[in-house]
Protein backbone atom coordinates (compact mmCIF):
# COMPACT_ATOMS: atom_id res chain seq x y z
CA UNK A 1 -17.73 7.41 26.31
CA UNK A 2 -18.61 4.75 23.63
CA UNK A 3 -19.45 1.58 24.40
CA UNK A 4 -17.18 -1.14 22.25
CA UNK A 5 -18.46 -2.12 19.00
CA UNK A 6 -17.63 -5.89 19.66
CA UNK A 7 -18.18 -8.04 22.84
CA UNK A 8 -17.54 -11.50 24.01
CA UNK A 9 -21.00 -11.82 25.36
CA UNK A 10 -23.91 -13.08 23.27
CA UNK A 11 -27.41 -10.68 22.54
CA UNK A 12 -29.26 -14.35 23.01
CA UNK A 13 -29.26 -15.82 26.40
CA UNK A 14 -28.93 -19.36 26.76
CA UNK A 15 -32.53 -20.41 27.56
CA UNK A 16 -33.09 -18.75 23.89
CA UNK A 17 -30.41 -19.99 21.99
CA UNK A 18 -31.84 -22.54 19.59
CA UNK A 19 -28.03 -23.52 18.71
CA UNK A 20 -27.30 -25.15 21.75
CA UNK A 21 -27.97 -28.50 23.08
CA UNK A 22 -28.09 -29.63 26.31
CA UNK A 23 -27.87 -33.15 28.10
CA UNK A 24 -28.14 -34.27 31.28
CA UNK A 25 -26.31 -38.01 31.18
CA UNK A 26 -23.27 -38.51 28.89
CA UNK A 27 -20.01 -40.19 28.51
CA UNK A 28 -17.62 -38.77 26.69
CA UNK A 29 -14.29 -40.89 24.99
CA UNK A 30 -11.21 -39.41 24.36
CA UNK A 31 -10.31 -42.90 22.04
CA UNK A 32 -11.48 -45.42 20.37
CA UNK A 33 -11.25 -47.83 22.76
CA UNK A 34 -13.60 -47.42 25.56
CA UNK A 35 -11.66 -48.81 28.25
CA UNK A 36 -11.50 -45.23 30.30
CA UNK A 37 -13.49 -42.58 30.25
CA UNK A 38 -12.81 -39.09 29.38
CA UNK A 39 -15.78 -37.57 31.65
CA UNK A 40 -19.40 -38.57 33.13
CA UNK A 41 -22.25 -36.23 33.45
CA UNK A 42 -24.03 -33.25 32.37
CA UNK A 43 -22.77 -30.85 29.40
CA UNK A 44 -23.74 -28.31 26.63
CA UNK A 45 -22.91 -28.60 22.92
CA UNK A 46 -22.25 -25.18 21.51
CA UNK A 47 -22.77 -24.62 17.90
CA UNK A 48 -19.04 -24.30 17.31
CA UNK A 49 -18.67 -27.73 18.36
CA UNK A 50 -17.09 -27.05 21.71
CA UNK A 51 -18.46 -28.90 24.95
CA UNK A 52 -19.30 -26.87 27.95
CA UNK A 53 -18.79 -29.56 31.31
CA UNK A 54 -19.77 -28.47 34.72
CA UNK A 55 -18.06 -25.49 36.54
CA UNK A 56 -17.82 -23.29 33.71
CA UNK A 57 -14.98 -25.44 31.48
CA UNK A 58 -14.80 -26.29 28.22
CA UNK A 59 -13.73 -29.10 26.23
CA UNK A 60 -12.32 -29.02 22.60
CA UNK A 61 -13.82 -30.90 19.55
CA UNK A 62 -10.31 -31.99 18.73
CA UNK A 63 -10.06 -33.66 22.25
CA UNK A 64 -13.03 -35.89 21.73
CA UNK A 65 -13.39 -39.14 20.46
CA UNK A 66 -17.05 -39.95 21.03
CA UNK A 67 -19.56 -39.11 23.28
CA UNK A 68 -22.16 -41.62 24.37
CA UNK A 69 -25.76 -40.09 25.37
CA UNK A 70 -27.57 -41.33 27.87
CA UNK A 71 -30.62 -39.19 28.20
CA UNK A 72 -33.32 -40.92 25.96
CA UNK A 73 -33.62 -43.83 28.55
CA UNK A 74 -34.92 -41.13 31.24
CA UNK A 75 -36.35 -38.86 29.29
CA UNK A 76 -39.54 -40.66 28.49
CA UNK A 77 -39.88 -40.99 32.24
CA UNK A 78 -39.35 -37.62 33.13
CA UNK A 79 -42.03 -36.58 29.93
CA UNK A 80 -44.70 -38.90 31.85
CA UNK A 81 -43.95 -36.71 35.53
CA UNK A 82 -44.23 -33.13 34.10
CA UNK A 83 -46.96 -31.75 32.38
CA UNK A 84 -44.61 -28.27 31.22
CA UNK A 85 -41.13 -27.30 30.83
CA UNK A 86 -39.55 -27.42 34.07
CA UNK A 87 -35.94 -26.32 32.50
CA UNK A 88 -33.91 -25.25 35.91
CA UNK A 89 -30.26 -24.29 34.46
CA UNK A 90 -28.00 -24.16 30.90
CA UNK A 91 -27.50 -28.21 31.77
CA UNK A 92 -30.72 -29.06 31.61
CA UNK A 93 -32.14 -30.38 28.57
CA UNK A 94 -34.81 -28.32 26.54
């Protein structure tokens, strides 16, 4: 009949969602000291704070520490290579 008046999936798709932020090389902490690592790799920041890891899971603000970023040492690189936007997935940044 009526379609639901609320859903759990968002009117903006991700490439168009300017309240996410993706990066491509992190680190993220799960304490102070950073003897061990909570995870390596690619994620996605939401707006609510959560962090999106690989194979669709998410990881809660309250669980993090820190997260050290990675990306500005290759992205002036990767600038230099392309001449446009060359974005391929939601883990790829801008």
């Amino acid at each position: 009949m009526f379609p639901p008046p609320f859903s759990r999936d968002s009117i903006v798709t991700d490439d168009m969602n300017p309240l996410t932020q993706a990066y491509r090389d992190v680190v993220i902490y799960d304490g102070a000291d950073a003897d061990e690592e909570l995870y390596a790799g690619p994620i996605v920041v939401h707006a609510n704070g959560w962090i999106e890891l690989e194979g669709d899971r998410l990881l809660s603000p309250s669980a993090i520490h820190h997260i050290d970023i990675y990306d500005d040492v290759t992205e002036s690189i990767d600038d230099e290579r392309t001449d446009g936007d060359d974005r391929t997935n939601r883990f790829s940044p801008r």
